[in-house]
C-alpha atoms as a PDB file:
ATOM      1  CA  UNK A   1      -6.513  -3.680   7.655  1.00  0.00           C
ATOM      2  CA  UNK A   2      -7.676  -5.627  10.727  1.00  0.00           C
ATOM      3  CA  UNK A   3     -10.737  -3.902  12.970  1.00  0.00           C
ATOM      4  CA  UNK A   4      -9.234  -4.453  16.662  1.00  0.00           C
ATOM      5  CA  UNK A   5     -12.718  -3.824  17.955  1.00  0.00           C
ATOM      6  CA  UNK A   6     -14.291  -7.004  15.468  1.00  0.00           C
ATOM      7  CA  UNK A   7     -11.220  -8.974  13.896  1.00  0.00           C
ATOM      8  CA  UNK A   8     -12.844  -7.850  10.603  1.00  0.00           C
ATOM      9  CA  UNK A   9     -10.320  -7.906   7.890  1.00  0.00           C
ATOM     10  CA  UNK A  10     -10.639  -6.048   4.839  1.00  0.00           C
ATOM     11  CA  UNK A  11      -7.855  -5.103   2.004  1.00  0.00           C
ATOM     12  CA  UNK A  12      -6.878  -1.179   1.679  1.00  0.00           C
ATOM     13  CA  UNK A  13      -5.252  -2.293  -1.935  1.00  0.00           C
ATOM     14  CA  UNK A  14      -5.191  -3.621  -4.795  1.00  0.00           C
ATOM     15  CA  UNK A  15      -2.760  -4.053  -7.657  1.00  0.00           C
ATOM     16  CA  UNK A  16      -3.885  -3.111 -11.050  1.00  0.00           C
ATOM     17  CA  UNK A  17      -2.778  -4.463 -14.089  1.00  0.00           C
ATOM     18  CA  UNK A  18       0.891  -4.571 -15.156  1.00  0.00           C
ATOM     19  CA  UNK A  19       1.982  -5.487 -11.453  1.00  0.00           C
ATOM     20  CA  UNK A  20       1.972  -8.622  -9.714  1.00  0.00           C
ATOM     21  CA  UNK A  21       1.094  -7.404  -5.724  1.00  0.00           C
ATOM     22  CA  UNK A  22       1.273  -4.735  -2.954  1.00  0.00           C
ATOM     23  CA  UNK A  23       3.475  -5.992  -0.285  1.00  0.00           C
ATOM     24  CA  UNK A  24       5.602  -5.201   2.686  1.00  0.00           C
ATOM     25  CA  UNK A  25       3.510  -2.747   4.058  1.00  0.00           C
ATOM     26  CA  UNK A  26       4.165   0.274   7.212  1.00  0.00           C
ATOM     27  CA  UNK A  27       1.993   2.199   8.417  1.00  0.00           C
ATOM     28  CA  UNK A  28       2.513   5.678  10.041  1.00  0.00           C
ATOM     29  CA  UNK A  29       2.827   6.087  13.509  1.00  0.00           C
ATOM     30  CA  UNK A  30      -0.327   8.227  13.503  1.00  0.00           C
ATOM     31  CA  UNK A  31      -2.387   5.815  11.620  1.00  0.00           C
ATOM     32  CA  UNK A  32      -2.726   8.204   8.259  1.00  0.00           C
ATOM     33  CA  UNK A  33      -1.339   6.563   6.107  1.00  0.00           C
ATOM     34  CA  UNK A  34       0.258   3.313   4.709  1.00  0.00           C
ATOM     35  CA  UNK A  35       3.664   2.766   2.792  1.00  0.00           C
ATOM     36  CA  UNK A  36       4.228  -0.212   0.316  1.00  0.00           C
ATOM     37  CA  UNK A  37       5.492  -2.165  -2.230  1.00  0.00           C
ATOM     38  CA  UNK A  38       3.772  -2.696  -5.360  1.00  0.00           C
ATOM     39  CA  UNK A  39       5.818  -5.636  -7.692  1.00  0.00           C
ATOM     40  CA  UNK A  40       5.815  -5.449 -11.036  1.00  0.00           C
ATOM     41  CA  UNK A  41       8.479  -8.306 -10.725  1.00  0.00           C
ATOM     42  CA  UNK A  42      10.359 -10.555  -8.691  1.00  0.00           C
ATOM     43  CA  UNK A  43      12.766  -7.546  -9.242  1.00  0.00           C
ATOM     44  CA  UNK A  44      11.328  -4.796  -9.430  1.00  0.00           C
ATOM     45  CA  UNK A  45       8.898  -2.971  -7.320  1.00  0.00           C
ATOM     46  CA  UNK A  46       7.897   0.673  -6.900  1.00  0.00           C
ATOM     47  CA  UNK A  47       6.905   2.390  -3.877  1.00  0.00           C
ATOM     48  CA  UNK A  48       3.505   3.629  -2.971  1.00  0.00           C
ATOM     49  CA  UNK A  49       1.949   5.906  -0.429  1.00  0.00           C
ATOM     50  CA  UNK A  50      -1.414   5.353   0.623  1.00  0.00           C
ATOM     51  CA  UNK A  51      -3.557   8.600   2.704  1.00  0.00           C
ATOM     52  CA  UNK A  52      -5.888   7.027   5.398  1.00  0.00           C
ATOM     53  CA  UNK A  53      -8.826   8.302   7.484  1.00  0.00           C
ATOM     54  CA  UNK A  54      -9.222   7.721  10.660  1.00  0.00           C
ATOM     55  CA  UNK A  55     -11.586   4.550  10.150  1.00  0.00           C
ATOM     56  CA  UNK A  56      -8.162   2.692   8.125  1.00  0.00           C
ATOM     57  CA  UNK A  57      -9.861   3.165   5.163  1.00  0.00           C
ATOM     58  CA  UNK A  58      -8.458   4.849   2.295  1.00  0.00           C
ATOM     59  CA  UNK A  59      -9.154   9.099   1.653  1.00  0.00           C
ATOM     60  CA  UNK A  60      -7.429   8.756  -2.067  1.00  0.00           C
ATOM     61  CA  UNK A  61      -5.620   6.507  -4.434  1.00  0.00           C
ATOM     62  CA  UNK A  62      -2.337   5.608  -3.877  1.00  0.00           C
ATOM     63  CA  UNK A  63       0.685   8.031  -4.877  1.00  0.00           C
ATOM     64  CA  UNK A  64       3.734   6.836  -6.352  1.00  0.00           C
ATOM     65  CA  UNK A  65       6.719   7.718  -4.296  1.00  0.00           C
ATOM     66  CA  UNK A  66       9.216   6.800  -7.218  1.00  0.00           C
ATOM     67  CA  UNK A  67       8.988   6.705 -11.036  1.00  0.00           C
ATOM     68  CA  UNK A  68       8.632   4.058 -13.342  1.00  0.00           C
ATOM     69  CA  UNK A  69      11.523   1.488 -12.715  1.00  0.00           C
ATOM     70  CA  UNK A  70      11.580   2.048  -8.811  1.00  0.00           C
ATOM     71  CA  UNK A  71      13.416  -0.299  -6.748  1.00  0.00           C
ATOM     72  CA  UNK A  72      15.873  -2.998  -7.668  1.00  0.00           C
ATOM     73  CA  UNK A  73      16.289  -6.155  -5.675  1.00  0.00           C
END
């Protein structure tokens, strides 16, 4: 996430093991959450929700939006 206010930067997440990275992110209109990629492989991904507070940080882990296998590309 990037602070308007201060051009701080700061990462909201971070792959565990087994995948490779969290990419193509949206975030809600609102600002409460983010929506993203998380790539096992160059083929496979799953997709992720991620609840924000106000302050862009994150109020709970991620949440997997689809099962093991996800989304072929």
């Amino acid at each position: 996430a990037l602070s308007v206010a201060s051009g701080a930067q700061h990462r909201l997440t971070e792959p565990p093991a087994g995948f490779e990275a969290d990419c193509e992110p949206s975030i809600r209109p609102d600002g409460r959450a983010l929506v993203f990629n998380r790539t096992r492989t160059l083929n496979l991904s799953e997709l992720f929700l991620l609840p924000l507070n106000e302050g862009l940080t994150p109020a709970s882990p991620p949440q997997a939006l689809t099962s093991d296998g996800g989304i072929k590309g």
